[in-house]
PDB file of N, CA and C in Angstrom:
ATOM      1  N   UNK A   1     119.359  97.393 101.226  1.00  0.00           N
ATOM      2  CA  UNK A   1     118.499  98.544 101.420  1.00  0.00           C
ATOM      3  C   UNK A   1     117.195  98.272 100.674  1.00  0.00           C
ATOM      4  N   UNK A   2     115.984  98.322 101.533  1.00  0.00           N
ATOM      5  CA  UNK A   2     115.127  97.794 100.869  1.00  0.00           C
ATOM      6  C   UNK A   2     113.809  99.168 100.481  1.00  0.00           C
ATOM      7  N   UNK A   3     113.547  99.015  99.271  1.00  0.00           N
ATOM      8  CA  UNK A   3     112.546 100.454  99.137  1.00  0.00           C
ATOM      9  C   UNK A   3     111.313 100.497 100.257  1.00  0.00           C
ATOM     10  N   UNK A   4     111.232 101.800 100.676  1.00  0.00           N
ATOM     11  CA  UNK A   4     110.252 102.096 101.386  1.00  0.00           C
ATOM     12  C   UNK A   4     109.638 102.787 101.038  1.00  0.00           C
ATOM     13  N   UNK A   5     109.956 103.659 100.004  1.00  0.00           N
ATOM     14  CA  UNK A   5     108.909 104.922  99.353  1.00  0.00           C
ATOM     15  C   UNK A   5     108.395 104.856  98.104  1.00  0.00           C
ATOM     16  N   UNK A   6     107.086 104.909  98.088  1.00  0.00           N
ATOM     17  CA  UNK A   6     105.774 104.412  96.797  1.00  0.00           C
ATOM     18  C   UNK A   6     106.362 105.689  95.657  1.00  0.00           C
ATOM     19  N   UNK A   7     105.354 105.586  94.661  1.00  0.00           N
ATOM     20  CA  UNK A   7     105.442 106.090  93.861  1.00  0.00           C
ATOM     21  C   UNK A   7     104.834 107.716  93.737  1.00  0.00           C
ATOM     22  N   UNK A   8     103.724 108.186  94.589  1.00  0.00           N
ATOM     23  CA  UNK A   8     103.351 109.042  94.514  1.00  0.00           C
ATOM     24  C   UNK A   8     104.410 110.096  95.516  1.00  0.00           C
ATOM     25  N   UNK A   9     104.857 109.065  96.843  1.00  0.00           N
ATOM     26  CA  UNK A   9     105.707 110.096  97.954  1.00  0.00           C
ATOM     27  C   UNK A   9     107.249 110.309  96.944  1.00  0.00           C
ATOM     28  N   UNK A  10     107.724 109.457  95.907  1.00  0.00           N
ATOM     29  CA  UNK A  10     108.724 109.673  95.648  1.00  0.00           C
ATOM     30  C   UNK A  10     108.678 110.490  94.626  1.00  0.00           C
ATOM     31  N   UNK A  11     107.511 110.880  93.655  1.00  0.00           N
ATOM     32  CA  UNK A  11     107.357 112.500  92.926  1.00  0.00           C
ATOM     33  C   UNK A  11     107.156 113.282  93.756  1.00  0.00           C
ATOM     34  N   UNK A  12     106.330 113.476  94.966  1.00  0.00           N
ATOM     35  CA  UNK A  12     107.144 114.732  95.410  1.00  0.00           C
ATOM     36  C   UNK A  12     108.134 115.136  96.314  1.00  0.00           C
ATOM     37  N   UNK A  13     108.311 113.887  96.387  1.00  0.00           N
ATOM     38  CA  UNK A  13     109.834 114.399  97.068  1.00  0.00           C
ATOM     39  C   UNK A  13     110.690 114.751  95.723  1.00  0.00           C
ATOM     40  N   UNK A  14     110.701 114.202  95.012  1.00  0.00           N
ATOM     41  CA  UNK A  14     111.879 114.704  93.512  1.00  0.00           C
ATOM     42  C   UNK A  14     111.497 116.434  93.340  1.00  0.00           C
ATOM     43  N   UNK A  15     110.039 116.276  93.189  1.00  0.00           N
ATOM     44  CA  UNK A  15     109.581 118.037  92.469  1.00  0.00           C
ATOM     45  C   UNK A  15     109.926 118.742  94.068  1.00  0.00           C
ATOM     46  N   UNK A  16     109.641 119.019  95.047  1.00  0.00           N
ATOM     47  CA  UNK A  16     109.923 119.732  96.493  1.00  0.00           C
ATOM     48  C   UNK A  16     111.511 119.523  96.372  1.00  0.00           C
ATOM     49  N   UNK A  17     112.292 118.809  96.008  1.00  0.00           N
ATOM     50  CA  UNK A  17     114.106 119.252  96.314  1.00  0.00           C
ATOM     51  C   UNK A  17     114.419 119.539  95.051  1.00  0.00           C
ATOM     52  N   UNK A  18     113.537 119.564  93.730  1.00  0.00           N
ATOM     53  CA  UNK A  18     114.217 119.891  92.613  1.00  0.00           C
ATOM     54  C   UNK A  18     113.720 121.964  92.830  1.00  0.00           C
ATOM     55  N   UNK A  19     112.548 121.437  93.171  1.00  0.00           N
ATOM     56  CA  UNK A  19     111.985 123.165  93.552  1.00  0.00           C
ATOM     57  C   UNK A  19     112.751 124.038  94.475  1.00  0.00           C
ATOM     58  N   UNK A  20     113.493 123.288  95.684  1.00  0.00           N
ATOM     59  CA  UNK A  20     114.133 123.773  96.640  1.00  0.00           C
ATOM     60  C   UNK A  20     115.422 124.190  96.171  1.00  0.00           C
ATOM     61  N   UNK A  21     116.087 123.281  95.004  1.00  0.00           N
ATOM     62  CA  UNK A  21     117.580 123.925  95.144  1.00  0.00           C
ATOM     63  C   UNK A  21     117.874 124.872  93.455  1.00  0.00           C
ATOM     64  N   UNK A  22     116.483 124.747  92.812  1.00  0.00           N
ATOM     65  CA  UNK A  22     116.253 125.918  91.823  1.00  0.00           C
ATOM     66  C   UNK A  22     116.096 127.461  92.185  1.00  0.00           C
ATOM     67  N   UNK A  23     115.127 127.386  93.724  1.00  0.00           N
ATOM     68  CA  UNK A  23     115.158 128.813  94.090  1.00  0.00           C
ATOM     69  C   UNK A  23     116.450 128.865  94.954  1.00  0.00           C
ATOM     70  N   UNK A  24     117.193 128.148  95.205  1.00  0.00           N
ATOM     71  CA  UNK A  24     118.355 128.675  96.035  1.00  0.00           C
ATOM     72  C   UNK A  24     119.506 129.246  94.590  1.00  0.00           C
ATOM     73  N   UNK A  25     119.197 128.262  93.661  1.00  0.00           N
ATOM     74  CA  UNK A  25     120.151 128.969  92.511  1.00  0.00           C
ATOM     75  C   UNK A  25     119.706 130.289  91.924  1.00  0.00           C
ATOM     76  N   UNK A  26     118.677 130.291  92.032  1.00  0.00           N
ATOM     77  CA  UNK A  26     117.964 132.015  91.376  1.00  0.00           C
ATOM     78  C   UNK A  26     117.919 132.805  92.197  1.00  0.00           C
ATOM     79  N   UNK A  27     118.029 132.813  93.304  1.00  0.00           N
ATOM     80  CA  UNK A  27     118.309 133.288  94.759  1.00  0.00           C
ATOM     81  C   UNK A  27     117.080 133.652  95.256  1.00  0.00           C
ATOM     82  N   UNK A  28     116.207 133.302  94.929  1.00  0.00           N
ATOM     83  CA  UNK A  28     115.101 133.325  95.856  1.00  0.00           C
ATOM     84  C   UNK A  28     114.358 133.383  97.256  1.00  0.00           C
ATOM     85  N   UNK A  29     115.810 132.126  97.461  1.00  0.00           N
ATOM     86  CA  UNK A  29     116.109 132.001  98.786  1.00  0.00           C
ATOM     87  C   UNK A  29     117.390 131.905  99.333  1.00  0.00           C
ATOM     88  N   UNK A  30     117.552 131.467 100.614  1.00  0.00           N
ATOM     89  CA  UNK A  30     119.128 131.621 100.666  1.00  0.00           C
ATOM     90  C   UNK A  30     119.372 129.581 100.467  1.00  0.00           C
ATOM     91  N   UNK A  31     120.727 129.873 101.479  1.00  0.00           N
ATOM     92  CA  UNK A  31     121.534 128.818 101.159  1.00  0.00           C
ATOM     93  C   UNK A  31     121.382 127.626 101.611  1.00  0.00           C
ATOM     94  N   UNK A  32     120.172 127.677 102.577  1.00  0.00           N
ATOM     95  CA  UNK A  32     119.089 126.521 103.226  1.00  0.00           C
ATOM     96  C   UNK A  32     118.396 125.847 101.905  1.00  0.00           C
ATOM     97  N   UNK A  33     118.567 126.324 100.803  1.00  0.00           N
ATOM     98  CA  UNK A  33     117.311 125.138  99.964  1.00  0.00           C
ATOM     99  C   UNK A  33     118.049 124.508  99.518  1.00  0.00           C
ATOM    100  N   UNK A  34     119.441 124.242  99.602  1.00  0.00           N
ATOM    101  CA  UNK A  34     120.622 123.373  99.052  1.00  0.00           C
ATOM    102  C   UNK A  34     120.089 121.680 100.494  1.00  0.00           C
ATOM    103  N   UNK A  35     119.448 122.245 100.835  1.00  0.00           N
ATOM    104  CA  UNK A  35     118.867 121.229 101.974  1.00  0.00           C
ATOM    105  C   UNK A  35     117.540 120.331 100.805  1.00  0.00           C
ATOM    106  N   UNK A  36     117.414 121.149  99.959  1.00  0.00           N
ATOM    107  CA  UNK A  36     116.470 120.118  98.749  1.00  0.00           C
ATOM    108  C   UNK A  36     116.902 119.021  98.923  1.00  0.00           C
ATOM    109  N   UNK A  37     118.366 118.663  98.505  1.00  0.00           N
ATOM    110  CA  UNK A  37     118.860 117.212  97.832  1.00  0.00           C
ATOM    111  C   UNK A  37     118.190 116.193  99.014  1.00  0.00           C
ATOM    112  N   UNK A  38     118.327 116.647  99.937  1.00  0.00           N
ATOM    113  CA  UNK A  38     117.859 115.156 100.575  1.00  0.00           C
ATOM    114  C   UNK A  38     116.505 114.575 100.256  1.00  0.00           C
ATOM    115  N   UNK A  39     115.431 115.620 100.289  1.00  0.00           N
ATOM    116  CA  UNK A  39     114.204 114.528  99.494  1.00  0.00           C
ATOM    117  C   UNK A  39     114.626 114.335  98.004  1.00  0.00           C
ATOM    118  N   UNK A  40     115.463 114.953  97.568  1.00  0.00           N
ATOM    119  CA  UNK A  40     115.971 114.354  96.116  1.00  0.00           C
ATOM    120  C   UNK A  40     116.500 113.434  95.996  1.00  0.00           C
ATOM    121  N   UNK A  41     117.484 113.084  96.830  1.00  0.00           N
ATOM    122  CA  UNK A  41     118.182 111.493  96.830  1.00  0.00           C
ATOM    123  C   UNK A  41     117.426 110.669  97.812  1.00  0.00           C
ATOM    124  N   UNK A  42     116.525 110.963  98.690  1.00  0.00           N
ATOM    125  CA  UNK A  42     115.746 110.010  99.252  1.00  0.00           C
ATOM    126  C   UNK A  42     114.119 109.369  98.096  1.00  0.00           C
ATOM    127  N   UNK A  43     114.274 110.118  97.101  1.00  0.00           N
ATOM    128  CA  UNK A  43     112.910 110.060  95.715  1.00  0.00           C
ATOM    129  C   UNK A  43     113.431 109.531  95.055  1.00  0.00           C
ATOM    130  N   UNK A  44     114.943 109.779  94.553  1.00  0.00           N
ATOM    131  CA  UNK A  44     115.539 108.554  93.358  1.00  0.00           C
ATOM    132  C   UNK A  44     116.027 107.639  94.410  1.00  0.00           C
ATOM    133  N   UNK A  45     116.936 107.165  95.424  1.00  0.00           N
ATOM    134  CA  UNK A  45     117.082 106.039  95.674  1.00  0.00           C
ATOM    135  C   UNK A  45     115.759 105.416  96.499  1.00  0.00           C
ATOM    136  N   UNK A  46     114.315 105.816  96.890  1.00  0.00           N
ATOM    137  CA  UNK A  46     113.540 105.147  96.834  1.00  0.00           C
ATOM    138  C   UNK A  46     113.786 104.601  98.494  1.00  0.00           C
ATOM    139  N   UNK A  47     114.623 105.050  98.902  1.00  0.00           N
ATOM    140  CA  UNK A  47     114.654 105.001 100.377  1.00  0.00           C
ATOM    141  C   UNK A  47     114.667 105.868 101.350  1.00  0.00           C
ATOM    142  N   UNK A  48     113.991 106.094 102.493  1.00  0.00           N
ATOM    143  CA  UNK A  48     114.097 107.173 103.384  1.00  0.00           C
ATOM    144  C   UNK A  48     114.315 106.691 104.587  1.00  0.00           C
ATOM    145  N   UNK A  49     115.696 106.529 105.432  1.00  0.00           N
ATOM    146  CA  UNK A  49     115.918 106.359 106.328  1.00  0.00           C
ATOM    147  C   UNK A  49     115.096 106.695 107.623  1.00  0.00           C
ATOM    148  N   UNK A  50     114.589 107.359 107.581  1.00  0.00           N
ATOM    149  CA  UNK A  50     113.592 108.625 108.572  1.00  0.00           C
ATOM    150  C   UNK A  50     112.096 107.421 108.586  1.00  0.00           C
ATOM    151  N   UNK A  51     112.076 107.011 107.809  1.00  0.00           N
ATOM    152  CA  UNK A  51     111.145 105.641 107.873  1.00  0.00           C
ATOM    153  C   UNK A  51     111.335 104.559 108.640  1.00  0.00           C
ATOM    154  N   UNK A  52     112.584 104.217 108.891  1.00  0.00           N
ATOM    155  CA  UNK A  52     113.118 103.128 109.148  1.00  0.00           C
ATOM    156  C   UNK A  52     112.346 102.372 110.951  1.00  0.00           C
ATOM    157  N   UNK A  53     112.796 103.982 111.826  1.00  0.00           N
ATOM    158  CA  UNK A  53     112.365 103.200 113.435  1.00  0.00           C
ATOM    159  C   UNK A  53     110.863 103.198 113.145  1.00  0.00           C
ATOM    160  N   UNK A  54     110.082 103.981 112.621  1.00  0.00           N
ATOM    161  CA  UNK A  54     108.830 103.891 112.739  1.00  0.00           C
ATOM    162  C   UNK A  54     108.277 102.539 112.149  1.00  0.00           C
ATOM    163  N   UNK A  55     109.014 102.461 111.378  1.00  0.00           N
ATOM    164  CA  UNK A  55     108.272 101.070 110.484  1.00  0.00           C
ATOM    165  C   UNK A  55     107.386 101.468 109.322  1.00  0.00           C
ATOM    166  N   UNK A  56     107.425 102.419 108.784  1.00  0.00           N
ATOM    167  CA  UNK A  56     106.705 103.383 107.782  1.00  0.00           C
ATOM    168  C   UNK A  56     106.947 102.822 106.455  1.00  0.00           C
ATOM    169  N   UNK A  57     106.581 102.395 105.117  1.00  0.00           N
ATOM    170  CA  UNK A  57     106.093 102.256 103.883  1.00  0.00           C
ATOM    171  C   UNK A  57     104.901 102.705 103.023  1.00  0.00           C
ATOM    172  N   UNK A  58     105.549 103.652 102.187  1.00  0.00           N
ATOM    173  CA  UNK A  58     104.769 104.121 100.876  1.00  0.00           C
ATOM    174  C   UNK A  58     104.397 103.615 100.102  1.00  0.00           C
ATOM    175  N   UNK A  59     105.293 102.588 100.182  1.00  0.00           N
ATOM    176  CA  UNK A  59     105.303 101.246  98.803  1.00  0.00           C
ATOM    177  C   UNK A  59     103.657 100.331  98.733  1.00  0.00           C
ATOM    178  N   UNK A  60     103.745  99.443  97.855  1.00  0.00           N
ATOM    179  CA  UNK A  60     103.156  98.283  97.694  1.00  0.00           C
ATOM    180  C   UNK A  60     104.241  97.121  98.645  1.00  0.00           C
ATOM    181  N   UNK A  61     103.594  96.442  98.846  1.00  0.00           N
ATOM    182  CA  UNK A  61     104.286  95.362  99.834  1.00  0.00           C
ATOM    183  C   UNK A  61     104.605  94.580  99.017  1.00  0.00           C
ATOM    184  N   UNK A  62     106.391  94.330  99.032  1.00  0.00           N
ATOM    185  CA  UNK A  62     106.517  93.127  97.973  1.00  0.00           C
ATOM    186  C   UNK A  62     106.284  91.497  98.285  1.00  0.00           C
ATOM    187  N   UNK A  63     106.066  90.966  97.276  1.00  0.00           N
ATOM    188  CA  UNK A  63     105.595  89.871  97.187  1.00  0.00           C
ATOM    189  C   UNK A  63     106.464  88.317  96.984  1.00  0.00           C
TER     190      UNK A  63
END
């Protein structure tokens, strides 16, 4: 699995699913922001499948 997502797309994807499943715990919202984790585990593992057919990279191109 090779990283596709830079450094700036992978803070906000962390802060947008850490934001998403804080207001679902305070109830802010309903039970749809438990849908956060996925840009949360797509920001720490640094991969986003949803990239993949397009051919899409955030990254620096490794060398």
């Amino acid at each position: 699995m090779k990283t596709n997502v830079g450094s700036l797309d992978r803070a906000l994807r962390i802060l947008v699913g850490l934001g998403l499943i804080a207001a679902t715990l305070f109830g802010l919202i309903g039970p749809w922001g438990w849908l956060g984790l996925i840009p949360l585990a797509t920001g720490i593992f640094r991969f986003c499948p949803a990239y993949l057919p397009f051919g899409l990279r955030t990254c620096a191109i490794e060398k």
